[in-house]
Protein backbone atom coordinates (compact mmCIF):
# COMPACT_ATOMS: atom_id res chain seq x y z
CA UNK A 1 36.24 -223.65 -206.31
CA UNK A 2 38.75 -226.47 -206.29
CA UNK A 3 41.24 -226.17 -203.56
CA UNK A 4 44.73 -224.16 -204.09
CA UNK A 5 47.96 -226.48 -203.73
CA UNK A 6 50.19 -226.22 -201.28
CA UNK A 7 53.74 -226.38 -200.21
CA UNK A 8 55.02 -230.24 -201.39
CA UNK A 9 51.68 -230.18 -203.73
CA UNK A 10 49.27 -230.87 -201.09
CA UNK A 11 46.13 -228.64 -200.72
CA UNK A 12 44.55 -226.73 -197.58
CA UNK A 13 40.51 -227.69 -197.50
CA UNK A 14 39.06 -224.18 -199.10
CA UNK A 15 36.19 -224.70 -196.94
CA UNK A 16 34.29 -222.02 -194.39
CA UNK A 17 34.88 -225.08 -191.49
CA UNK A 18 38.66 -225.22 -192.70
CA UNK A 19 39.09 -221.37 -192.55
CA UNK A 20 37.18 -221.18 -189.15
CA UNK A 21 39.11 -224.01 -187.52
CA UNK A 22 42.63 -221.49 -189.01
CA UNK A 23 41.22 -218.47 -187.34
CA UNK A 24 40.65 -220.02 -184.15
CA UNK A 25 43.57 -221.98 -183.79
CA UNK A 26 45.70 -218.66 -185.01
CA UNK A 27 43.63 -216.62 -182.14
CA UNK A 28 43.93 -219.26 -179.49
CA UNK A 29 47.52 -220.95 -179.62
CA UNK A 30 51.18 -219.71 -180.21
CA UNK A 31 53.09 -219.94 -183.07
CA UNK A 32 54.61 -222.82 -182.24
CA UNK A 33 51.74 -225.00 -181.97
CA UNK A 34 50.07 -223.21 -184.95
CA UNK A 35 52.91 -224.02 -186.92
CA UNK A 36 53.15 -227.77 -185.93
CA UNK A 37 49.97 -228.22 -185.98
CA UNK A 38 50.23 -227.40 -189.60
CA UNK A 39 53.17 -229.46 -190.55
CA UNK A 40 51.24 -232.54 -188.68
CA UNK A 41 48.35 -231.85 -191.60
CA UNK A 42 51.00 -231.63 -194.40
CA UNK A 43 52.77 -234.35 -193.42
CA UNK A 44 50.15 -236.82 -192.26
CA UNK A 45 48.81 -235.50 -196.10
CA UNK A 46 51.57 -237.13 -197.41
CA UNK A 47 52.27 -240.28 -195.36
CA UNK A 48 48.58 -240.62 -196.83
CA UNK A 49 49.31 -240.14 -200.51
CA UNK A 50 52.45 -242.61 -199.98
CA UNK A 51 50.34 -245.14 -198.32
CA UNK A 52 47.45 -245.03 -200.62
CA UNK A 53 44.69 -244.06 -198.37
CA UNK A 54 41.69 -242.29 -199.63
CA UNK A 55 41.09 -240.12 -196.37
CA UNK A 56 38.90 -236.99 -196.02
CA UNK A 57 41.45 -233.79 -195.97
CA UNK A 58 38.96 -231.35 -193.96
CA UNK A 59 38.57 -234.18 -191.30
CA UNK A 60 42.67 -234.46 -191.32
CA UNK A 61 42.86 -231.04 -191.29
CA UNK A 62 40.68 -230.10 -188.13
CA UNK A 63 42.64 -233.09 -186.63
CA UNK A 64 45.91 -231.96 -187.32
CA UNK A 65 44.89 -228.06 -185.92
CA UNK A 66 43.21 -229.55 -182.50
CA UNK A 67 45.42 -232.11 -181.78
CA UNK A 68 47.25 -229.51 -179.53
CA UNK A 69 44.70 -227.44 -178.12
CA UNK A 70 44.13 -229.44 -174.67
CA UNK A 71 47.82 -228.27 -173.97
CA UNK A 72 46.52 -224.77 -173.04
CA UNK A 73 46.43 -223.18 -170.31
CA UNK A 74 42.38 -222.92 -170.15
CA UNK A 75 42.76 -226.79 -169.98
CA UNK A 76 45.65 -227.37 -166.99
CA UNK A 77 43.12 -227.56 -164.33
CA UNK A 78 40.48 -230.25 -166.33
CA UNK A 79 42.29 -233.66 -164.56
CA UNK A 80 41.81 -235.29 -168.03
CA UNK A 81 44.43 -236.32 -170.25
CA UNK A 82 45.61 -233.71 -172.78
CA UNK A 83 44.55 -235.34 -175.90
CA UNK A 84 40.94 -235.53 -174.13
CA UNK A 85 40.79 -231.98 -174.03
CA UNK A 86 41.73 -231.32 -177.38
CA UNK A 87 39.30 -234.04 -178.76
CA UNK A 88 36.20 -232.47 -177.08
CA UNK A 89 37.74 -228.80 -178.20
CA UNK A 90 37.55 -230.42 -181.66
CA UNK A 91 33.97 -231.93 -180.88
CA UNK A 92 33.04 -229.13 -179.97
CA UNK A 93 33.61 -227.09 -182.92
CA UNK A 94 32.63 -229.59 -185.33
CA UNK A 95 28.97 -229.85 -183.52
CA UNK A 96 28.63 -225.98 -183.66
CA UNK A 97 28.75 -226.11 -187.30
CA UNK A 98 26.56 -229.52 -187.63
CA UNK A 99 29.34 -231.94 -189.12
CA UNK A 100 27.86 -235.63 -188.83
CA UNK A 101 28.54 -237.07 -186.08
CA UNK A 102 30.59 -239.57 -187.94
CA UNK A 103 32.77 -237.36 -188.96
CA UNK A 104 32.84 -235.76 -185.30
CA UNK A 105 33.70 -239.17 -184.13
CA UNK A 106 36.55 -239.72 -186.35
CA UNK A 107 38.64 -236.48 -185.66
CA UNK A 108 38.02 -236.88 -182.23
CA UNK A 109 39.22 -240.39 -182.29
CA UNK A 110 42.48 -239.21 -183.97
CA UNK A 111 43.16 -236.57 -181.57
CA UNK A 112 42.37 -238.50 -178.71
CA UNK A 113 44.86 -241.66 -180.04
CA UNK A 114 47.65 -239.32 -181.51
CA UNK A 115 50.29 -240.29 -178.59
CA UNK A 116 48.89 -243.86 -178.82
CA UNK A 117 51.70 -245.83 -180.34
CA UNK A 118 50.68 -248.80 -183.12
CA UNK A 119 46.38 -248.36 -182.63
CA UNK A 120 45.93 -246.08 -184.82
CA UNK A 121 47.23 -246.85 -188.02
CA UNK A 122 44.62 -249.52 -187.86
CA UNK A 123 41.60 -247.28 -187.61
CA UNK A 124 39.87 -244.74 -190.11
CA UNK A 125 42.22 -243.35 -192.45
CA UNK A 126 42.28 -240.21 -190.73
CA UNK A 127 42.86 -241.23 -187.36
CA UNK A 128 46.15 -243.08 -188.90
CA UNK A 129 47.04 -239.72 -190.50
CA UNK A 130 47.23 -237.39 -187.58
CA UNK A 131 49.46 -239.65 -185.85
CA UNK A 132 51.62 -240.25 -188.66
CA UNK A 133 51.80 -236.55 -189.01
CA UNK A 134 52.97 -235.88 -185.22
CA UNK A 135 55.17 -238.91 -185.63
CA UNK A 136 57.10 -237.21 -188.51
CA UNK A 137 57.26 -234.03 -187.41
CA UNK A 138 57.70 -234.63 -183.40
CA UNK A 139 59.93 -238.12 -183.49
CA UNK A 140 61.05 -238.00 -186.81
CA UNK A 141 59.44 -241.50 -187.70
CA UNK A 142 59.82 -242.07 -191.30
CA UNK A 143 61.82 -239.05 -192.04
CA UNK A 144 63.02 -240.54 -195.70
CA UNK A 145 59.24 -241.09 -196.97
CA UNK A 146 58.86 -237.48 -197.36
CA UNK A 147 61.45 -235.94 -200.01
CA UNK A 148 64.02 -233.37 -199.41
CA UNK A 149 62.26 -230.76 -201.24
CA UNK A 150 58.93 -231.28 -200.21
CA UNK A 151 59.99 -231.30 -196.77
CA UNK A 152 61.84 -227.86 -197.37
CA UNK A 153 58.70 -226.82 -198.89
CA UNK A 154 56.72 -227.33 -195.61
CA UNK A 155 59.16 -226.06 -193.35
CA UNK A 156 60.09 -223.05 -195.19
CA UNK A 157 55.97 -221.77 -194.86
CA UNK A 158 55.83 -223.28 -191.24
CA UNK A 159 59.19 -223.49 -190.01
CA UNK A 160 60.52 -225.08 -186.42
CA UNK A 161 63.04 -222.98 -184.88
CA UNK A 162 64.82 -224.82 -181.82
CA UNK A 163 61.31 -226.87 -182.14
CA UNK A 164 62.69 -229.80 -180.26
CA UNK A 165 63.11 -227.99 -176.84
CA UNK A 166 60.16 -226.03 -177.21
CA UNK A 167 57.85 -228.25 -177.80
CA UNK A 168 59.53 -230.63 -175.21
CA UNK A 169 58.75 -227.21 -172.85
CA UNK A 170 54.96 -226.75 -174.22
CA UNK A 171 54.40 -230.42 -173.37
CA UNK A 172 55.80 -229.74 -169.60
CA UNK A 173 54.15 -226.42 -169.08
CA UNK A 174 50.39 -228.16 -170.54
CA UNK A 175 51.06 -231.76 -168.27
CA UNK A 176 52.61 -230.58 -165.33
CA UNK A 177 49.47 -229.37 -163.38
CA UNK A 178 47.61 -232.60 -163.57
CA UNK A 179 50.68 -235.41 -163.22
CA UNK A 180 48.29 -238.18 -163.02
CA UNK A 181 47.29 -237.98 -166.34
CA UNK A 182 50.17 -239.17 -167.66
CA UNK A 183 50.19 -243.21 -166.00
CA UNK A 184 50.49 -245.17 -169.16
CA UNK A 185 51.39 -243.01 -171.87
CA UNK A 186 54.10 -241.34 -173.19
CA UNK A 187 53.93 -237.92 -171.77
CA UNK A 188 55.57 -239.46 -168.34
CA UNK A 189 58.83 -239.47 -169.82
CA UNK A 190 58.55 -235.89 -170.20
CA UNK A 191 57.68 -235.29 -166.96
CA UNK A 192 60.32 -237.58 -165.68
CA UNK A 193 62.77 -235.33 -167.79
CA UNK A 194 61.55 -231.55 -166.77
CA UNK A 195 59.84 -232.08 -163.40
CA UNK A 196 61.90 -232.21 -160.67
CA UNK A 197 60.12 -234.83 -157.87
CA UNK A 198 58.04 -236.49 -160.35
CA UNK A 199 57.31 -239.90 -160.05
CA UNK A 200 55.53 -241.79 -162.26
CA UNK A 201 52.68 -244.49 -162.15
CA UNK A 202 53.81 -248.15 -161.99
CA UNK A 203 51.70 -250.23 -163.27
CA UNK A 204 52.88 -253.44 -161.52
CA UNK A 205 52.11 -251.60 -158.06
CA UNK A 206 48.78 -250.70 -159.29
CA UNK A 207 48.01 -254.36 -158.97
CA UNK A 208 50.06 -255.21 -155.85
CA UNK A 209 48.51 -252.73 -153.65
CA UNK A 210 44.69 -253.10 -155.02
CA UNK A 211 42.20 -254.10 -152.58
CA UNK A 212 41.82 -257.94 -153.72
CA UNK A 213 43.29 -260.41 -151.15
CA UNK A 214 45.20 -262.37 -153.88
């Protein structure tokens, strides 16, 4: 059975692994990250079509619905970065179902890369699509490649009331616990923003203070 189209005439995988991965992500997150999570898929689906990539849309798909998950609260306590957590999550699940491990590979790559500015778009098709997705949808990036209507579309089955502060607060809440993990990437700003004390890593003093003479 071919799959149905979608909002903006892009198709949800009608697959048991695609319907499994909705169900659990619907049982184990909020509606705001459900509803991100599938905007990210939509969107990245279309940054796709726009840059002519032939990518795999149940791969994209679990990538887009994970990429989130190490942001829970059954993660805060791990000391790994948050896009770790939600890669294994995704690994995970894709192993309990025996995907290849090439395909396990590639979604965990994307979720693992997705707040990894520039990399990605030079890896597997998919990888490049979940971060395009969270791009659009979180920072806006490329707002014009996606149509009006076809963004209305999207938004109008997953919309984003006040989404901007509250994902902004769903970032704190998820890094907060385990500061550390945030030296190098993007998710210090937020920190730096919302948590009141917080310094973050310098890089430079990283190499002053290490324990070589010179």
């Amino acid at each position: 059975m071919p799959d149905a189209p979608g909002p903006a005439g892009v198709a949800v995988p009608d697959s048991a692994l695609a319907r499994e991965a909705t169900e659990l992500i619907r049982d184990t997150t909020g509606e705001l990250i459900y509803h991100h999570s599938r905007r990210v898929y939509f969107f990245g689906s279309l940054q796709g079509r726009r840059r002519g990539l032939a990518f795999d849309p149940e791969l994209l798909y679990v990538g887009a619905l994970f990429h989130d998950v190490g942001l829970g609260v059954e993660h805060r306590g791990s000391g790994r970065r948050f896009e770790i957590d939600g890669a294994e999550a995704a690994a995970d699940f894709l192993r309990a179902r025996e995907v290849p491990e090439d395909a396990v590979r590639r979604v965990w790559t994307a979720i693992a890369l997705h707040t990894t500015p520039e990399i990605p778009a030079f890896l597997d098709p998919e990888v490049a699509l979940v971060t395009a997705g969270v791009e659009y949808d979180v920072l806006g990036i490329g707002y014009d490649d996606v149509g009006a209507a076809d963004r209305a579309e999207i938004t109008a089955l997953h919309p984003r009331p006040d989404f901007k502060r509250r994902i902004l607060a769903a970032f704190t809440e998820g890094i907060a616990p385990k500061p550390q993990t945030t030296f190098g990437n993007v998710k210090a700003d937020v920190l730096e923003h919302f948590v009141p004390g917080f310094e973050r890593g310098d890089f430079v003093r990283v190499i002053q203070d290490s324990p070589w003479p010179e």
